[in-house]
N, C-alpha and C. Protein backbone atom coordinates (compact mmCIF):
# COMPACT_ATOMS: atom_id res chain seq x y z
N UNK A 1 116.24 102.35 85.29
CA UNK A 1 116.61 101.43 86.34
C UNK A 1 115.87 100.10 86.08
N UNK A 2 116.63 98.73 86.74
CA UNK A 2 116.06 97.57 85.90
C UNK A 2 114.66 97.18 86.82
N UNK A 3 114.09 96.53 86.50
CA UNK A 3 113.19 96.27 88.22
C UNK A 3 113.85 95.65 89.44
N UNK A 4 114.96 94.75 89.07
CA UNK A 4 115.62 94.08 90.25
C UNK A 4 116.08 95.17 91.17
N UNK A 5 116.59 96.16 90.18
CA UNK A 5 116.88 97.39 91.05
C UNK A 5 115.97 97.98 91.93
N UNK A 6 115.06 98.19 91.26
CA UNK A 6 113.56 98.69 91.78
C UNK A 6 113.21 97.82 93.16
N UNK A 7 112.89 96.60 92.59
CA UNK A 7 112.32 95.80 93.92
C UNK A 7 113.23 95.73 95.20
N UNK A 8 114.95 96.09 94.66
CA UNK A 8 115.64 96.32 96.19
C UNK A 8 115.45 97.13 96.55
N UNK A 9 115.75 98.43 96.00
CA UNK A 9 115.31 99.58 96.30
C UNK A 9 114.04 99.54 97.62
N UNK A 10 112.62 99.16 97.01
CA UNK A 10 111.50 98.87 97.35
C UNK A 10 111.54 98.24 98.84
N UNK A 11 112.44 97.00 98.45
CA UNK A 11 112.86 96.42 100.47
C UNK A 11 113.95 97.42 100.87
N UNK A 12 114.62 97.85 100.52
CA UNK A 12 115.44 99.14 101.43
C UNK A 12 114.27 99.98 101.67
N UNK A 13 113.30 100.45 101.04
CA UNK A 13 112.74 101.07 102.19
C UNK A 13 111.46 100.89 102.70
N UNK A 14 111.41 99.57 102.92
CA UNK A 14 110.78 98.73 103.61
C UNK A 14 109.14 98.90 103.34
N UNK A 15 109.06 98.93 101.45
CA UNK A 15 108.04 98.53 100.87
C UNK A 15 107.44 97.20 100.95
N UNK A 16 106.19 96.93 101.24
CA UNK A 16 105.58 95.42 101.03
C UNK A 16 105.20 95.39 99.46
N UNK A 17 105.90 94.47 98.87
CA UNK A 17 105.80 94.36 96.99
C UNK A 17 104.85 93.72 97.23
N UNK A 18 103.93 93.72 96.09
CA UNK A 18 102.41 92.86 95.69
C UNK A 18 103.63 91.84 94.50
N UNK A 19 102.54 90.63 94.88
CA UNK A 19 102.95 89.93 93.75
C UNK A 19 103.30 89.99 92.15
N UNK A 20 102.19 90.92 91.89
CA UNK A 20 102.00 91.29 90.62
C UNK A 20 102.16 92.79 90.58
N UNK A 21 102.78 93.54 90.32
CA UNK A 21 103.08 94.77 90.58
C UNK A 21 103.58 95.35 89.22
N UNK A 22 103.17 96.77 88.40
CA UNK A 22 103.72 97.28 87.68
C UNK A 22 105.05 98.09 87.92
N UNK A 23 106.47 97.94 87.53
CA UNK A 23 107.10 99.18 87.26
C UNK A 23 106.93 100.66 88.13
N UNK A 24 106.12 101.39 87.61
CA UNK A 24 105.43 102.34 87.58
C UNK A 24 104.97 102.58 88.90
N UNK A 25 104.32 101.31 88.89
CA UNK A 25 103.27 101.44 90.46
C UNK A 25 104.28 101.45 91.80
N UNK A 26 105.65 100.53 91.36
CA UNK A 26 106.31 99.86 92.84
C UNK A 26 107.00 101.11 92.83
N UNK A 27 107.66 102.18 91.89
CA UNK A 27 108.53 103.53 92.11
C UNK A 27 107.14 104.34 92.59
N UNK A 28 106.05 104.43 92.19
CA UNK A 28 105.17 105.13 92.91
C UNK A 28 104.83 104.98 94.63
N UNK A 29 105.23 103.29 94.78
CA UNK A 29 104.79 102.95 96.18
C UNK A 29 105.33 103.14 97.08
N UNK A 30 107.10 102.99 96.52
CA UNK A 30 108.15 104.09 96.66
C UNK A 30 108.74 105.19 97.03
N UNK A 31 107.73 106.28 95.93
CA UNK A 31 107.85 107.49 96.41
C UNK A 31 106.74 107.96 97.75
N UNK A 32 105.89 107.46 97.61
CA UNK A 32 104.76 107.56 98.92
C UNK A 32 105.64 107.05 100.10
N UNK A 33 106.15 105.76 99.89
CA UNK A 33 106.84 105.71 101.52
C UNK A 33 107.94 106.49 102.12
N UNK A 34 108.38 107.13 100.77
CA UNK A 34 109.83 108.03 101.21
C UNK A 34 109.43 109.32 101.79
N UNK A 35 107.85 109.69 101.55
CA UNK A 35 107.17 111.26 102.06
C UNK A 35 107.59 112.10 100.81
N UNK A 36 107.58 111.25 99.31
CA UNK A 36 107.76 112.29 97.84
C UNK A 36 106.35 112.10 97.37
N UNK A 37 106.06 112.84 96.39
CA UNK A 37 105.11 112.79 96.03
C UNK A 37 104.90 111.73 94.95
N UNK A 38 103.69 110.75 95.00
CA UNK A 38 104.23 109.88 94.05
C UNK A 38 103.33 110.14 92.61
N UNK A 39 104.56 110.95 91.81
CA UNK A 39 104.37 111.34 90.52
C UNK A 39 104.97 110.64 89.33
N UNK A 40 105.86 109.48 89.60
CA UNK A 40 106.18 109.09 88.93
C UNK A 40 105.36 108.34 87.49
N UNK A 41 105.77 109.14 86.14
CA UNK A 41 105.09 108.85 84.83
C UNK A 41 103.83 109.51 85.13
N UNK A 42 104.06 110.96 85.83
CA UNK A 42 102.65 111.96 85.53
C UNK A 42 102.65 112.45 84.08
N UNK A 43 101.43 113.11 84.00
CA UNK A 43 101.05 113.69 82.51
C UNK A 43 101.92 114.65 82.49
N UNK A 44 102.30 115.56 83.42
CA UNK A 44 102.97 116.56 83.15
C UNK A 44 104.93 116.33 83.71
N UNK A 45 105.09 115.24 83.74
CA UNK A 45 106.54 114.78 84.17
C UNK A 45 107.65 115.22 83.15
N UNK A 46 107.41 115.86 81.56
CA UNK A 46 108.09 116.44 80.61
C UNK A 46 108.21 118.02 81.28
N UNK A 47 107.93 118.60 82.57
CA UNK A 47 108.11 119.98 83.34
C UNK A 47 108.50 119.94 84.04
N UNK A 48 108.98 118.70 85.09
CA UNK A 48 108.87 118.23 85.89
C UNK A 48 109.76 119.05 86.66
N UNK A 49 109.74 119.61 87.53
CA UNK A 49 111.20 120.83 88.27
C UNK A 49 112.31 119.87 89.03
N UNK A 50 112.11 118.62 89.43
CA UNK A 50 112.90 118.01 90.45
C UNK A 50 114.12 117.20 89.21
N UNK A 51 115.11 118.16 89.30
CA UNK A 51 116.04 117.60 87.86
C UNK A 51 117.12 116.26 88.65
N UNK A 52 116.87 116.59 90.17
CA UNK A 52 118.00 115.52 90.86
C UNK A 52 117.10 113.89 91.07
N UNK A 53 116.11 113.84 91.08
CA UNK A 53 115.36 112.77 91.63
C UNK A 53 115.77 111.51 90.43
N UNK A 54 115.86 110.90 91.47
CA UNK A 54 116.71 109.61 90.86
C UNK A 54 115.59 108.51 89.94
N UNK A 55 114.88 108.83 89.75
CA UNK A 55 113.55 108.04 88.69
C UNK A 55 113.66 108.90 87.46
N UNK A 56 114.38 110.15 87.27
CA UNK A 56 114.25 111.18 86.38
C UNK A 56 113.60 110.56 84.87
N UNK A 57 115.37 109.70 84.74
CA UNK A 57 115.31 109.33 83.01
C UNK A 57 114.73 108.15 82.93
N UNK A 58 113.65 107.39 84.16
CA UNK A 58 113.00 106.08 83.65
C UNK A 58 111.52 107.29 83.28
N UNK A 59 111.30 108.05 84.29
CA UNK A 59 109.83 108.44 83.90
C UNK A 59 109.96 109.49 82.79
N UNK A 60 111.18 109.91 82.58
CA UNK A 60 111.09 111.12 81.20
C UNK A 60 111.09 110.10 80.02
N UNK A 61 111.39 108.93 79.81
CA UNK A 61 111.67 107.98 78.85
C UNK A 61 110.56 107.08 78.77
N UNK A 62 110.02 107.12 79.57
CA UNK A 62 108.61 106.39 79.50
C UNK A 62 108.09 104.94 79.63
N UNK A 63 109.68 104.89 81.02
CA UNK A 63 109.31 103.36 81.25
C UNK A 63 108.51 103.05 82.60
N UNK A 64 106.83 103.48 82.62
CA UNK A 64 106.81 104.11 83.71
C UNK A 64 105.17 103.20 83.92
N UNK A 65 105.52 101.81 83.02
CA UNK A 65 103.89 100.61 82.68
C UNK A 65 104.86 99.90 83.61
């Protein structure tokens, strides 16, 4: 997903973006406000059981800086 995507995403659910913000960090800030766990680009995300979660193929691919 591109970041533009990301950062709407982020105001749909009524994330406050930092100016300077990684990728990584704003789908993490993300998953904390949605009540998911925010695992996105964990060490162990190649096991990961949640095959529907919509970050799947940015954090299995490793776009997750």
């Amino acid at each position: 997903m591109k970041m533009q995507a990301v950062r709407q995403r982020a105001k749909d659910a009524e994330v406050s973006i930092p100016s300077r913000v990684s990728k990584g960090e704003l789908i993490r800030m993300i998953q904390r406000q949605e009540g998911n766990q925010d695992c996105f680009g964990a060490s162990w995300r190649h096991t990961c059981p949640w095959v529907e979660c919509c970050w799947r193929d940015d954090c299995l691919n490793g776009s997750h800086h």
